[in-house]
Protein backbone atom coordinates (compact mmCIF):
# COMPACT_ATOMS: atom_id res chain seq x y z
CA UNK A 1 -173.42 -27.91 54.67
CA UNK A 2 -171.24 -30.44 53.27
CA UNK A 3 -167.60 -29.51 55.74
CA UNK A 4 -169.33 -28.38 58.96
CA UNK A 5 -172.29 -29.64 61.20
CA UNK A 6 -174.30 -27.48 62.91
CA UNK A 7 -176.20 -28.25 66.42
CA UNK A 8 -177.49 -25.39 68.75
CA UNK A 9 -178.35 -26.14 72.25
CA UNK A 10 -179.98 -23.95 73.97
CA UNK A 11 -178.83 -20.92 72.38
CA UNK A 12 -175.12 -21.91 71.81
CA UNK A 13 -174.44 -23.01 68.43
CA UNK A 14 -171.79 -26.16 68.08
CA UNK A 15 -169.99 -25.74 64.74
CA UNK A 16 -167.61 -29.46 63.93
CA UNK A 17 -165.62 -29.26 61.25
CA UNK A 18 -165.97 -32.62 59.44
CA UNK A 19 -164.09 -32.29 56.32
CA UNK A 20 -162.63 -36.00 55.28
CA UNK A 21 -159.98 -37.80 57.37
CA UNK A 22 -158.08 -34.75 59.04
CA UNK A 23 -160.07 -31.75 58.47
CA UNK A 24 -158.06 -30.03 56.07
CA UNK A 25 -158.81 -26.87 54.95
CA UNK A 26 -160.20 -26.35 51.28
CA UNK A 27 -162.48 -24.00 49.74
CA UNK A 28 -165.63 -25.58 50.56
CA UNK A 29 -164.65 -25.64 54.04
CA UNK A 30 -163.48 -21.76 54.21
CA UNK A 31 -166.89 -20.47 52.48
CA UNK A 32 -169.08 -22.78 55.59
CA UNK A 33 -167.10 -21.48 57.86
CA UNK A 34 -167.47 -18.27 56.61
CA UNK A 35 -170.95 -18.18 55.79
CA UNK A 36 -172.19 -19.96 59.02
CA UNK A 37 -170.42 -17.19 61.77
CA UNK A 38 -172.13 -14.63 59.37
CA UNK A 39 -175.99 -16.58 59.78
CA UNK A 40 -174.82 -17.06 63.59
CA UNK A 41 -174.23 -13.46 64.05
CA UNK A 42 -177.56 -12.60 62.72
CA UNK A 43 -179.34 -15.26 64.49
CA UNK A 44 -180.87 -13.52 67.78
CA UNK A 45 -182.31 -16.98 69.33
CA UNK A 46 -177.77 -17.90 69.03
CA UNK A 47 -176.03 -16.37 72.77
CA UNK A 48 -172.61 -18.05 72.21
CA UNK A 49 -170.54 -20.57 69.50
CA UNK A 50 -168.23 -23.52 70.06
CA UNK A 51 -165.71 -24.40 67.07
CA UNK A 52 -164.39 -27.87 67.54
CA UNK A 53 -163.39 -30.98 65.72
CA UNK A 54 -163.54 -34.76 65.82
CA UNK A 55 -162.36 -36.44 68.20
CA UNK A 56 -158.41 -36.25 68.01
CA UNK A 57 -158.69 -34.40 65.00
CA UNK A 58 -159.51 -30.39 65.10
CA UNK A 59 -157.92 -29.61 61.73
CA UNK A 60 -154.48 -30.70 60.25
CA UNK A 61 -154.22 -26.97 58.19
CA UNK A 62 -154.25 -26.05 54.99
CA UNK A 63 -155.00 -28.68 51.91
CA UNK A 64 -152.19 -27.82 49.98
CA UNK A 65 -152.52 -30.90 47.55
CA UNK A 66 -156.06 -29.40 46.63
CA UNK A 67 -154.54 -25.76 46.35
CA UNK A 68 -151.85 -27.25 43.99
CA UNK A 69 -153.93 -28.73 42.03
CA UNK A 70 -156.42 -25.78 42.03
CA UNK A 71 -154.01 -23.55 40.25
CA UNK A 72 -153.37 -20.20 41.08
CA UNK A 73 -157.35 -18.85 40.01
CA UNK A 74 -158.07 -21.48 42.49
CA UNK A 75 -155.30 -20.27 44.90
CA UNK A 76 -156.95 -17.18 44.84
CA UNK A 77 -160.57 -18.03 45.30
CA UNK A 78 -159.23 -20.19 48.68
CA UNK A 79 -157.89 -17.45 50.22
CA UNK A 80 -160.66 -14.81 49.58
CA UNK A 81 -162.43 -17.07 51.66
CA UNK A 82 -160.43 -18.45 54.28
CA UNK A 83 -159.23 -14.75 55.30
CA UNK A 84 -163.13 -13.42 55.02
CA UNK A 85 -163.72 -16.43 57.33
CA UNK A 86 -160.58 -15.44 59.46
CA UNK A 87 -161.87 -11.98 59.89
CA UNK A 88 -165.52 -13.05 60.24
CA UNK A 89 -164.61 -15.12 63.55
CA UNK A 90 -162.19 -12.86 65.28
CA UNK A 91 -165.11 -9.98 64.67
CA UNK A 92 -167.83 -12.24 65.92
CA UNK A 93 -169.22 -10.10 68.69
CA UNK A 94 -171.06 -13.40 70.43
CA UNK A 95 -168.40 -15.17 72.86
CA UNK A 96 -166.39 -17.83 70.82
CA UNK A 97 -164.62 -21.08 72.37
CA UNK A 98 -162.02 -23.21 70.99
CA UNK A 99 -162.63 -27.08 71.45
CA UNK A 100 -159.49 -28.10 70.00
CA UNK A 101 -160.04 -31.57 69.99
CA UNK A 102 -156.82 -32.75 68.54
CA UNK A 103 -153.69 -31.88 66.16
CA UNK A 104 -153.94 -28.19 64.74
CA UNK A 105 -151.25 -27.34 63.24
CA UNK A 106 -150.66 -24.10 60.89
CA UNK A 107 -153.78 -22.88 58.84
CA UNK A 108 -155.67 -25.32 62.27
CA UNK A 109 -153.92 -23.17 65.07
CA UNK A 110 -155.13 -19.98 62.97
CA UNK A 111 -159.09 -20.91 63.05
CA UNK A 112 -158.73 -22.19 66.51
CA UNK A 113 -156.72 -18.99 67.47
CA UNK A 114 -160.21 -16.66 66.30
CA UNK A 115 -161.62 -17.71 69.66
CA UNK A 116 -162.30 -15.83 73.14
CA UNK A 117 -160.77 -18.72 74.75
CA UNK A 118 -159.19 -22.38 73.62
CA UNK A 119 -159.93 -25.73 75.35
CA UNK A 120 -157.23 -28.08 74.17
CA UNK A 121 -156.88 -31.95 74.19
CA UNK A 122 -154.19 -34.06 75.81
CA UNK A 123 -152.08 -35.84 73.71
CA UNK A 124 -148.58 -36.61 72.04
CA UNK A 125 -150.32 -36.00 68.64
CA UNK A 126 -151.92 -33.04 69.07
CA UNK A 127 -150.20 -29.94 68.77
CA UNK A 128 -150.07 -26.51 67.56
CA UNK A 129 -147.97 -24.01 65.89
CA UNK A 130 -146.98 -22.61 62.83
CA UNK A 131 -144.77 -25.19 60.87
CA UNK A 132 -144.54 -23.61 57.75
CA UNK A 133 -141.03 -23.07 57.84
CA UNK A 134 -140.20 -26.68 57.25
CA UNK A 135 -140.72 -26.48 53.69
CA UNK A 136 -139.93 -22.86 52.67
CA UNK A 137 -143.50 -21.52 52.92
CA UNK A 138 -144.53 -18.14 53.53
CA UNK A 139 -147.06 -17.54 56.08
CA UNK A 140 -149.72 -14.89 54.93
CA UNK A 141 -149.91 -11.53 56.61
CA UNK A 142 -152.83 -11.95 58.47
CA UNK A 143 -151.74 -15.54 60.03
CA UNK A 144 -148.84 -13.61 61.13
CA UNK A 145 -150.27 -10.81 62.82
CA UNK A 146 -152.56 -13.62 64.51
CA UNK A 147 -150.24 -15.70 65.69
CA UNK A 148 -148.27 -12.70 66.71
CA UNK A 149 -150.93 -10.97 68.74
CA UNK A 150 -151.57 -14.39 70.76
CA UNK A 151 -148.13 -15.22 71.03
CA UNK A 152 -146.16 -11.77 71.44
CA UNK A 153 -143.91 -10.82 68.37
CA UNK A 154 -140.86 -11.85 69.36
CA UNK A 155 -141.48 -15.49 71.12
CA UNK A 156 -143.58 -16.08 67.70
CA UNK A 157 -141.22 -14.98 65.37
CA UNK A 158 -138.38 -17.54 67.03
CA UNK A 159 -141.56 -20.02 67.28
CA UNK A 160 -141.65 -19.76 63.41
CA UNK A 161 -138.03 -20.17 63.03
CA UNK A 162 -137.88 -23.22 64.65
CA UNK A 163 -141.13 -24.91 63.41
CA UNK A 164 -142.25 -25.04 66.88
CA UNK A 165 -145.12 -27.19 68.01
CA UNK A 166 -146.63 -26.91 71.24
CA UNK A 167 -148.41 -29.87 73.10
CA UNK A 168 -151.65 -28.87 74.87
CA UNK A 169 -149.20 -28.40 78.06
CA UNK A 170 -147.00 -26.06 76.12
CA UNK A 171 -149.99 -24.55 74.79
CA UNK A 172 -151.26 -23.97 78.09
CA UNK A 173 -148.19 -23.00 79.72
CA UNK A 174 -147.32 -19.96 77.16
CA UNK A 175 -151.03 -18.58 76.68
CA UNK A 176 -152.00 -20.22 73.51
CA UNK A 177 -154.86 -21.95 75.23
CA UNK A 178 -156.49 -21.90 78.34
CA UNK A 179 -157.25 -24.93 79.33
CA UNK A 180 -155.30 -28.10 78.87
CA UNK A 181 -157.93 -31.24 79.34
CA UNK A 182 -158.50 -35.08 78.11
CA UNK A 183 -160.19 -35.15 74.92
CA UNK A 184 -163.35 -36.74 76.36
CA UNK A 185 -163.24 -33.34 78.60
CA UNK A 186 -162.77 -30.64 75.54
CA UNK A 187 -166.13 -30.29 74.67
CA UNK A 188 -167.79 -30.21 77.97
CA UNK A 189 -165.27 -27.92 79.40
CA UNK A 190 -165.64 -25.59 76.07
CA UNK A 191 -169.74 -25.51 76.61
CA UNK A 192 -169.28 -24.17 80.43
CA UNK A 193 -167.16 -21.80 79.35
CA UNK A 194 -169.33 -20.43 76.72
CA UNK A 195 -172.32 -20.86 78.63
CA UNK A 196 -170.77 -18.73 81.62
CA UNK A 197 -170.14 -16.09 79.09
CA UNK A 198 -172.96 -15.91 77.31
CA UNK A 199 -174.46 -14.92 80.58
CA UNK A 200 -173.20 -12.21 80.64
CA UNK A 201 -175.49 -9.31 79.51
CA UNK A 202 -174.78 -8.97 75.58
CA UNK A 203 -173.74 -5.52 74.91
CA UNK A 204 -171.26 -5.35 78.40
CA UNK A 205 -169.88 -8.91 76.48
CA UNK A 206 -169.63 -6.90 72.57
CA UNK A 207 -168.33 -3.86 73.25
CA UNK A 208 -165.43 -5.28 76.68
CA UNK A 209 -164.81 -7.51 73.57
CA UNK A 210 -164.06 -4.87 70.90
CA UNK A 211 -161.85 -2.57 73.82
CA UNK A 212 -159.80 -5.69 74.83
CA UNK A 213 -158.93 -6.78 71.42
CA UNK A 214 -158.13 -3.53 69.81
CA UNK A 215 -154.62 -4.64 68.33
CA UNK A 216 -156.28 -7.59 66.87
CA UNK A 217 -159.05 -6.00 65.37
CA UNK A 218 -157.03 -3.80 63.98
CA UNK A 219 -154.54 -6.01 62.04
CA UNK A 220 -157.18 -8.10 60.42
CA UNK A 221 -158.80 -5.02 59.68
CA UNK A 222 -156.95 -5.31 55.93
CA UNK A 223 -157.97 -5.55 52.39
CA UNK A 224 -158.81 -8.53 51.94
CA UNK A 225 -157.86 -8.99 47.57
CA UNK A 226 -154.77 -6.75 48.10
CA UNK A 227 -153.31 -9.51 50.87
CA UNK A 228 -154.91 -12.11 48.45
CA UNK A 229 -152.69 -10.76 45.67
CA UNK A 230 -149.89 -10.33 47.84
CA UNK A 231 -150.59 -14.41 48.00
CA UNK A 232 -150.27 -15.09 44.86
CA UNK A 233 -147.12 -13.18 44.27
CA UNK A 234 -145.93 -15.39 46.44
CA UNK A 235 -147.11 -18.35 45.42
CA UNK A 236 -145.81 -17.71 41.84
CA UNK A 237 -142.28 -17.29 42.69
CA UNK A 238 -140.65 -20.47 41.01
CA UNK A 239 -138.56 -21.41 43.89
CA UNK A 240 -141.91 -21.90 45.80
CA UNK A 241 -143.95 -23.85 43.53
CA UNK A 242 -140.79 -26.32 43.29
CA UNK A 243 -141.04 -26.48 46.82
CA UNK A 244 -144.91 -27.24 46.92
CA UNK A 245 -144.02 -29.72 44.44
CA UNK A 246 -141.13 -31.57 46.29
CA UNK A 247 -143.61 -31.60 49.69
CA UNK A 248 -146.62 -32.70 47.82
CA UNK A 249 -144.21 -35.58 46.55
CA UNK A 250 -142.75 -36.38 50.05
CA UNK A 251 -146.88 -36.44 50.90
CA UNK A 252 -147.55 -39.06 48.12
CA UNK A 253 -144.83 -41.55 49.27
């Protein structure tokens, strides 16, 4: 894999995203992520993943620079991936943790969001939420019914109004994550979580997870190319793509 590395210790898989200086996401980095919670699903020798970052870095969202420049074929062949990966994650039946490492912000709080339970790093600089707002971009329909379903449909929809970004703190404090630790601490405190679930017995763990997340389930349960269209009806609208163009500017200088 060229975005991810992969390390299992006994049984638990550790998937690090390690995709240039911040992690942003791209193609490449949607297929891995993708493709590797498919292979860890099948793999019987696997009991439990982690998903984290770099240190002070877990993934600063969505590439938009490469998406611009990808055109709107390219557009589309992003998103087929990134929501397969989205939906491949939140139906992983194998306990999931969160080692959110550092900043996360937008299309970063989404993959970190697919998790049983978030471990998140102390620090000024590392937030989460769903800033999309700041430049006139629409958030798909399935990061919306995440973010939604984690953070209740109201609070998130005045959450997206606002640009809001949460500390690990504020994270902690309004159920975004669960635990709010020093970064040297994320990934240890991620591994004893996982490894106290993935003691429990394996179909009690699959099927309390399927019953408790229902509502979730169910509103990534979606066709995939009709959202993707739905995308790039968006994306086409001439008023957006002269905002992509004024941020990718403001990016530049």
């Amino acid at each position: 894999m060229k975005t991810l590395q992969l390390e299992i210790q006994d049984g638990i898989a550790i998937v690090t995203i390690d995709n240039g200086k911040v992690n942003a996401i791209d193609t490449a980095l949607a297929k891995e992520l993708w493709e590797v919670f498919v292979d860890l699903e099948k793999n019987e020798t696997v009991k439990g993943a982690v998903l984290s970052g770099r240190p002070n870095c877990f993934s600063a969202g969505l590439n938009i620079l490469k998406l611009f420049q990808d055109g709107l074929e390219g557009t589309r062949i992003f998103w087929v991936n990134y929501l397969n990966a989205l939906q491949t994650m939140i139906r992983f039946p194998k306990p999931l943790v969160s080692a959110i490492t550092g900043y996360a912000p937008a299309g970063g709080t989404i993959l970190a969001l697919c998790a049983d339970y978030k471990v998140m790093a102390k620090g000024s600089k590392h937030v989460i939420g769903m800033n999309e707002f700041k430049n006139s971009m629409q958030i798909p329909e399935m990061m919306c019914h995440i973010y939604s379903y984690f953070l209740g449909e109201k609070e998130a929809w005045i959450a997206v109004q606002n640009s809001q970004m949460y500390n690990s703190d504020e994270a902690l404090a309004i159920g975004l994550v669960q635990e709010s630790v020093e970064v040297t601490e994320v990934l240890p405190q991620a591994m004893k979580q996982v490894r106290k679930l993935s003691n429990l017995y394996p179909p009690v763990f699959r099927k309390s997870k399927r019953l408790m997340r229902r509502q979730l389930l169910e509103v990534i349960d979606r066709d995939i190319n009709a959202m993707v269209d739905d995308i790039i009806k968006d994306a086409s609208d001439p008023f957006v793509l002269q905002s992509a163009q004024m941020f990718l500017a403001s990016l530049k200088k």
